[in-house]
Protein backbone atom coordinates (compact mmCIF):
# COMPACT_ATOMS: atom_id res chain seq x y z
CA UNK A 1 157.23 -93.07 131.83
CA UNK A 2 157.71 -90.60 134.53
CA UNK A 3 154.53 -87.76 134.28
CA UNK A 4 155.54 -84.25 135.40
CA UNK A 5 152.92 -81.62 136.10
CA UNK A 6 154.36 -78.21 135.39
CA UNK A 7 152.77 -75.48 136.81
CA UNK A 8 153.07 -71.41 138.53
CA UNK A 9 151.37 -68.34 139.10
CA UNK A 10 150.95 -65.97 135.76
CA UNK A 11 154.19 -64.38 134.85
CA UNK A 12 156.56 -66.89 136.93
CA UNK A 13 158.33 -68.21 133.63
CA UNK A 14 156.69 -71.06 133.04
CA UNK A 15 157.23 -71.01 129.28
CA UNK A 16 160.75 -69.89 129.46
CA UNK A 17 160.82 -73.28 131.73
CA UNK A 18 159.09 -75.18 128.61
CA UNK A 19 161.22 -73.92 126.23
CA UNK A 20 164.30 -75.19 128.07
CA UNK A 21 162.90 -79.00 128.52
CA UNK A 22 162.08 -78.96 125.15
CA UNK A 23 165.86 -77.68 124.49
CA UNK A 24 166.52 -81.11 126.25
CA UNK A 25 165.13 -83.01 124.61
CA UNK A 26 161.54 -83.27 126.43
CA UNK A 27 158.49 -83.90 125.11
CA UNK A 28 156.42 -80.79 126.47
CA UNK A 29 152.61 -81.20 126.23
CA UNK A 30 151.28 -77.89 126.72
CA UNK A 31 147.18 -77.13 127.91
CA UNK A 32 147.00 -74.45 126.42
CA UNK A 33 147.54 -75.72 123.06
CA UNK A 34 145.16 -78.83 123.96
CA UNK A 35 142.15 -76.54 124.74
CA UNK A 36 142.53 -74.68 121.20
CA UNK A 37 142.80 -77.54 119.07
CA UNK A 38 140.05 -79.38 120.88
CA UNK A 39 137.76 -76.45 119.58
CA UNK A 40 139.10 -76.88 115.98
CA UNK A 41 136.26 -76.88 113.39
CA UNK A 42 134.67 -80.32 113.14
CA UNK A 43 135.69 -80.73 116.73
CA UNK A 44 132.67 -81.81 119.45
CA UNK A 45 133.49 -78.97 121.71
CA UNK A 46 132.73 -76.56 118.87
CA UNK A 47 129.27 -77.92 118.27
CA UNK A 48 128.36 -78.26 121.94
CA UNK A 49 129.46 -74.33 122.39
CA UNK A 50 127.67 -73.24 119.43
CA UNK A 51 124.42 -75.15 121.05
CA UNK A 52 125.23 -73.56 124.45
CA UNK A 53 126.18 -69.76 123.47
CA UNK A 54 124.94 -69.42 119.83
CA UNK A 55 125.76 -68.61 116.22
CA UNK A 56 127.85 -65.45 117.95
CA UNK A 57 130.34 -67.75 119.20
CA UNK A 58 131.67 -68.41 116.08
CA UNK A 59 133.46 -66.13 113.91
CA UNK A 60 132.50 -65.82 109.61
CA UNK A 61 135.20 -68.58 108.87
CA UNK A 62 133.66 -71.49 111.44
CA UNK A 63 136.19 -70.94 114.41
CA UNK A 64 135.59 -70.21 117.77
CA UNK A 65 135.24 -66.69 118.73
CA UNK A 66 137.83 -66.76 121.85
CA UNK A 67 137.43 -63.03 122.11
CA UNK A 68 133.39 -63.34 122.44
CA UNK A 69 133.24 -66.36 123.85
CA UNK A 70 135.75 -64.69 126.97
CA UNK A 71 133.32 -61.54 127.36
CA UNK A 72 130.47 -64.00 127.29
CA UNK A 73 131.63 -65.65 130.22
CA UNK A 74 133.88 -63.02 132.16
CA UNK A 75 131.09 -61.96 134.96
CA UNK A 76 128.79 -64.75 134.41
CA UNK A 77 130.20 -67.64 137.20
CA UNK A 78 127.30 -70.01 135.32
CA UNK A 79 127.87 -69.47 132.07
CA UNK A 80 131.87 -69.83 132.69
CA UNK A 81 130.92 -73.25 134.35
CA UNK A 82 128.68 -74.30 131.12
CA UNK A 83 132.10 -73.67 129.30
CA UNK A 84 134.04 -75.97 131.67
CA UNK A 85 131.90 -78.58 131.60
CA UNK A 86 132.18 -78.74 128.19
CA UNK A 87 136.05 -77.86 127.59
CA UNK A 88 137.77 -79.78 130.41
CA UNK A 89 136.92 -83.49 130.00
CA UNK A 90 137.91 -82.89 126.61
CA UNK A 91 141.33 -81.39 127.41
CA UNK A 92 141.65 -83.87 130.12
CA UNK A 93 140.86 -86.48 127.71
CA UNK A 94 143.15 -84.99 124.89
CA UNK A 95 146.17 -84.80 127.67
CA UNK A 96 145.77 -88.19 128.39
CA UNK A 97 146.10 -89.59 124.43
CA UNK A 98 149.05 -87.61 124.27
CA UNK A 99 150.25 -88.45 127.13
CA UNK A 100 150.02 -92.06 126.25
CA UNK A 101 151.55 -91.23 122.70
CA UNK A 102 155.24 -90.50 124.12
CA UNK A 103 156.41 -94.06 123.87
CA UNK A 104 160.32 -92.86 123.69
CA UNK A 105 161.90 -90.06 125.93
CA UNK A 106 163.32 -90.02 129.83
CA UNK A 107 159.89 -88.64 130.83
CA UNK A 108 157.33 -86.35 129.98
CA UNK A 109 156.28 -82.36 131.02
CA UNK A 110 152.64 -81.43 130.72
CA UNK A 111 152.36 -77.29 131.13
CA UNK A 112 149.06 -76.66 132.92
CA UNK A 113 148.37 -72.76 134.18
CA UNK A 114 145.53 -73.99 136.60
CA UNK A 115 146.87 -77.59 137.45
CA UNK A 116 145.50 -76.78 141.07
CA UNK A 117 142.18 -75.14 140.12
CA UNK A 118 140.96 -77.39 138.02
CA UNK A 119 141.72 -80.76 139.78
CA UNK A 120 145.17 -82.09 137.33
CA UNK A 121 147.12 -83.36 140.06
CA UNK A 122 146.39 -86.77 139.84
CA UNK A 123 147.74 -87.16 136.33
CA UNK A 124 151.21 -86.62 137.38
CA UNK A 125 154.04 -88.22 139.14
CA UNK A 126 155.41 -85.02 139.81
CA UNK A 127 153.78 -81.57 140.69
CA UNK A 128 157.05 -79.28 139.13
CA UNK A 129 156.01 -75.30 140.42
CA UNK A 130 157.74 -72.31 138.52
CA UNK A 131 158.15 -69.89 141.43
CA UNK A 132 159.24 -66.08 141.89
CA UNK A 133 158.06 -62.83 143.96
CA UNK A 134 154.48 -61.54 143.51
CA UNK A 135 156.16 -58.05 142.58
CA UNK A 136 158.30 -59.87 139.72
CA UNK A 137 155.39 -61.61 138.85
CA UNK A 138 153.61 -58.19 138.33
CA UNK A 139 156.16 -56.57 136.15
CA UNK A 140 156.73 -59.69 133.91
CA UNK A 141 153.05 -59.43 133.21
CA UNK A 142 153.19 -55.62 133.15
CA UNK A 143 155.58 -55.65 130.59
CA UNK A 144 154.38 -59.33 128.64
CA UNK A 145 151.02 -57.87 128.37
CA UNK A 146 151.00 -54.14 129.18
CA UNK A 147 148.20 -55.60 131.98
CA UNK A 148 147.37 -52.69 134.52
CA UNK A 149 147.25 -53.51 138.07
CA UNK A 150 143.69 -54.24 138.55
CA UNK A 151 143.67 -56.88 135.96
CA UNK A 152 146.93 -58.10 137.27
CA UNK A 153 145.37 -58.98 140.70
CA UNK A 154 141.98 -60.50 139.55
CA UNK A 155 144.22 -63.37 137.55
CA UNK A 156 146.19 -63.21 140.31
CA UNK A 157 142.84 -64.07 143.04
CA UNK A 158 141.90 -66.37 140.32
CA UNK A 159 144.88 -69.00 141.06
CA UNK A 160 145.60 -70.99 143.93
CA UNK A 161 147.90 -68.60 146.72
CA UNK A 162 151.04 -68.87 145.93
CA UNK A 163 151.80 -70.39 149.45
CA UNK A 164 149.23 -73.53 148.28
CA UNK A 165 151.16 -74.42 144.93
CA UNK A 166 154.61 -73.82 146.66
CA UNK A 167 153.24 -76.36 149.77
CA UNK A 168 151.63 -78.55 147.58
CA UNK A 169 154.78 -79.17 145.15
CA UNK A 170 156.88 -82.17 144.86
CA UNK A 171 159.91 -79.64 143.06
CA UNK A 172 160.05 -76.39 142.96
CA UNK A 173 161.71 -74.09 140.48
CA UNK A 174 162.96 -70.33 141.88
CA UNK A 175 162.73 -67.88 138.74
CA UNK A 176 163.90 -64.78 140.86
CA UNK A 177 167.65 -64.61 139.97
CA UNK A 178 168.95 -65.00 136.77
CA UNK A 179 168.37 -66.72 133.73
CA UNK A 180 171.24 -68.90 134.14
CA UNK A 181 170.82 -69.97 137.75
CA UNK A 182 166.87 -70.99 136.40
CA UNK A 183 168.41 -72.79 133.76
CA UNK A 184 170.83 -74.45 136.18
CA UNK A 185 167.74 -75.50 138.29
CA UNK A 186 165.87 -77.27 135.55
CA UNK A 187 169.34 -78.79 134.81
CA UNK A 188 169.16 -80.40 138.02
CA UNK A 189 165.62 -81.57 137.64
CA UNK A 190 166.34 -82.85 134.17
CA UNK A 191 168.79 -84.99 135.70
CA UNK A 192 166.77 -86.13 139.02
CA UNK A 193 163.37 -87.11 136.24
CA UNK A 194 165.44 -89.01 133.95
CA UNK A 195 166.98 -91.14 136.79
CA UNK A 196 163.24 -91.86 138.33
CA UNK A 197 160.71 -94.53 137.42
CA UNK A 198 157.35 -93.42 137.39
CA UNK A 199 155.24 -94.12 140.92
């Protein structure tokens, strides 16, 4: 089955792109939702960031503490690496089983935010980039999050330029015009994915 890596800079639409595959009739695995559950109570990761961080990282009920857990980490470049180490062969791990789950379907979309940064590439087929201006991406987030500018432009450093992901796509997707005409583009791709084998 045909692997596509979906990916884009905060605020370029990548989960109004989701929601249309899965309209399709995709199967849409989605990182995000892999690096939460793999810190589930009676998960490893849990344990191993309770031994790294502390009884503070957890809240009264057993679950992770995201909130304390992302101060912990936010100006400490080692103690954010601790937390990597730990988190992303799991998610990696996790990807792959589900991955290897979708037995039926044309192909299969895995959402990852930092695809780039964090070394996904080879997992794919297809690198798929959600794309639009740096200004649009700004307001999206302005208004998604009520984010002010500073914050804006540190998650902003934190990716990959958007020149790299655009150069280092197999398809990209422009989210600039209108809903429609983004639609009509994954339309497209929808169409080119299905007719593929995987390489």
């Amino acid at each position: 089955m045909l692997k596509v890596g979906l990916t884009g800079g905060i605020g370029c639409g990548k989960s109004t792109a989701v929601k249309h595959f899965r309209a399709l009739g995709i199967t849409v695995i989605e990182a995000d939702v892999v690096a939460r559950q793999v810190v589930e109570p009676g998960q490893p990761a849990l344990q191993e960031i309770m031994e790294m961080f502390g009884a503070q990282a957890l809240q009264g009920d057993g679950k992770l503490d995201r909130a304390w857990l992302r101060r912990a980490v936010f100006s400490d470049e080692h103690r954010l690496q601790q937390l990597e180490s730990i988190l992303h062969p799991l998610i990696r791990l996790e990807i792959l089983r589900q991955i290897s789950a979708c037995e039926q379907g044309l192909y299969v979309v895995v959402d990852v935010p930092l695809l780039f940064e964090k070394g996904y590439t080879e997992l794919f087929d297809r690198i798929l980039v959600v794309d639009c201006l740096p200004e649009e991406q700004k307001l999206r987030v302005k208004v998604r999050d009520g984010s002010d500018d500073g914050v804006i432009d540190a998650i902003m450093q934190s990716q990959v330029s958007r020149d790299e992901r655009l150069q280092r796509a197999d398809d990209i997707v422009e989210n600039s015009s209108s809903i429609t005409v983004f639609y009509q583009e994954i339309d497209y791709l929808h169409n080119k994915y299905a007719n593929m084998k995987d390489v």
